[in-house]
C-alpha atoms as a PDB file:
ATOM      1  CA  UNK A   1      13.546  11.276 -32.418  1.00  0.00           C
ATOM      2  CA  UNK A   2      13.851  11.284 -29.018  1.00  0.00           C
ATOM      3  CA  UNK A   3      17.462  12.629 -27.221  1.00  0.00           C
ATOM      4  CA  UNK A   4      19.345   9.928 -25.830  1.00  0.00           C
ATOM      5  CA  UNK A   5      20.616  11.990 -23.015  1.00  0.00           C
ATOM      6  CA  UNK A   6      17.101  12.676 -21.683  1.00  0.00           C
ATOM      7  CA  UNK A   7      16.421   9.089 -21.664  1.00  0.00           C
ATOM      8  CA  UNK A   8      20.069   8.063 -19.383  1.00  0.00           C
ATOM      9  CA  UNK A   9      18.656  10.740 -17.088  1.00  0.00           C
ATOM     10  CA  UNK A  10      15.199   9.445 -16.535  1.00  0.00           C
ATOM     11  CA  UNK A  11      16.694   5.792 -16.302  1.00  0.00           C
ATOM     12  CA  UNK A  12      19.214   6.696 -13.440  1.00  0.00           C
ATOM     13  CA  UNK A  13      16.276   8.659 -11.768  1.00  0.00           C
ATOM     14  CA  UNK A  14      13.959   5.885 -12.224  1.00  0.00           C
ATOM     15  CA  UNK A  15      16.826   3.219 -11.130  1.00  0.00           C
ATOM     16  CA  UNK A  16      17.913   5.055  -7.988  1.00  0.00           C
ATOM     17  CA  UNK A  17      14.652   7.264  -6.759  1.00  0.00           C
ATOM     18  CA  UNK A  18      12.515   4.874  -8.057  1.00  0.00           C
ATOM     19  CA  UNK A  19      13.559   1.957  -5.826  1.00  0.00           C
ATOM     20  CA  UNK A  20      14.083   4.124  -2.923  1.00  0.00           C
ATOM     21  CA  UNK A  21      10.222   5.493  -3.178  1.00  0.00           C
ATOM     22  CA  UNK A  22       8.826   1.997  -3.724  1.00  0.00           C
ATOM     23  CA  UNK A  23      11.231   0.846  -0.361  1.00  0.00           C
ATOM     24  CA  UNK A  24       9.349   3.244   1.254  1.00  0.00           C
ATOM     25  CA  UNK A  25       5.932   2.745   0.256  1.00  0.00           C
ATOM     26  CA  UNK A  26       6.590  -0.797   0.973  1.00  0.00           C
ATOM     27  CA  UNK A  27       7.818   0.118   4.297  1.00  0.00           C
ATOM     28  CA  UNK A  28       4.763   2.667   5.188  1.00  0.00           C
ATOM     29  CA  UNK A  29       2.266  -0.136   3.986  1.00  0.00           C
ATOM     30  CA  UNK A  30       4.018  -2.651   6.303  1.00  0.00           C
ATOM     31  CA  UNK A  31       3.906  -0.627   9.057  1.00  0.00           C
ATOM     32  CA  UNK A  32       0.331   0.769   8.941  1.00  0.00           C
ATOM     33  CA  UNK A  33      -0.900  -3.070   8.235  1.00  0.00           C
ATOM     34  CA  UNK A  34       0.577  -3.800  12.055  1.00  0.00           C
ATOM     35  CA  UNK A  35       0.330  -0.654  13.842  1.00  0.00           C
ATOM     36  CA  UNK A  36      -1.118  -0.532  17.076  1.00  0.00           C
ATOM     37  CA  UNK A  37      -4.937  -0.401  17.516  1.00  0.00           C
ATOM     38  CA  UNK A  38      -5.669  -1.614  13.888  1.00  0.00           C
ATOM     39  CA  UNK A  39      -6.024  -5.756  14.720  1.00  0.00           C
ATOM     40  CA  UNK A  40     -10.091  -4.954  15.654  1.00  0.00           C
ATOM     41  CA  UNK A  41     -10.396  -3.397  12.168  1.00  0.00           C
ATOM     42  CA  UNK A  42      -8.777  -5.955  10.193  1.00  0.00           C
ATOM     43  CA  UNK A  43     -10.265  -8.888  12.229  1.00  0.00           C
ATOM     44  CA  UNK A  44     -13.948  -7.224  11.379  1.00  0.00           C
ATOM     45  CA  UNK A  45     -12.594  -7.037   7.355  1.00  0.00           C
ATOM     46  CA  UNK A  46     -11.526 -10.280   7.390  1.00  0.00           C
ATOM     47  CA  UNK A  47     -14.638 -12.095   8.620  1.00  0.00           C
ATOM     48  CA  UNK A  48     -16.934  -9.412   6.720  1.00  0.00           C
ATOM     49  CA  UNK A  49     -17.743 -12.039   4.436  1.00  0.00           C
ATOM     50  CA  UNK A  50     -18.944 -14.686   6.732  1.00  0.00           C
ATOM     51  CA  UNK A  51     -21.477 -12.160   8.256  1.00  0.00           C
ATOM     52  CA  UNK A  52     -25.282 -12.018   6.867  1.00  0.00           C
ATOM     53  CA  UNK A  53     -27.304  -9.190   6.954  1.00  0.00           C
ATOM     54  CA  UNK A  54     -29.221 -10.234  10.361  1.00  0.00           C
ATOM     55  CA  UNK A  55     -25.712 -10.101  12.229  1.00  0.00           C
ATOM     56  CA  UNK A  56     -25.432  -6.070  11.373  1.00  0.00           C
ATOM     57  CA  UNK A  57     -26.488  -3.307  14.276  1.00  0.00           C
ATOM     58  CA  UNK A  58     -29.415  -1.677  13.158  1.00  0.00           C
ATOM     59  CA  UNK A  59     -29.279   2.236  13.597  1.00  0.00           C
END
């Protein structure tokens, strides 16, 4: 059987730390998304798709 008490724990952990470490996850993914310099990169991602091969810089 499992201990009750150990469970209460890990639920009040999971309740309070939890949602504070997904807030900031959330947060940092925001914030990377629109920092500064990355609109070139996710302009190119975006219209990857639409590219064919011929478009691509040969090295």
């Amino acid at each position: 059987m499992s201990d009750p008490v150990s469970y209460d724990a890990l639920r009040h952990i999971a309740d309070s730390w939890g949602l504070l470490a997904m807030v900031v996850l959330f947060a940092t993914f925001v914030g990377w998304t629109f920092r500064k310099g990355s609109r070139q990169r996710l302009d190119d991602a975006a219209n990857m798709i639409f590219r064919d091969g011929a478009d691509e810089k040969a090295d």
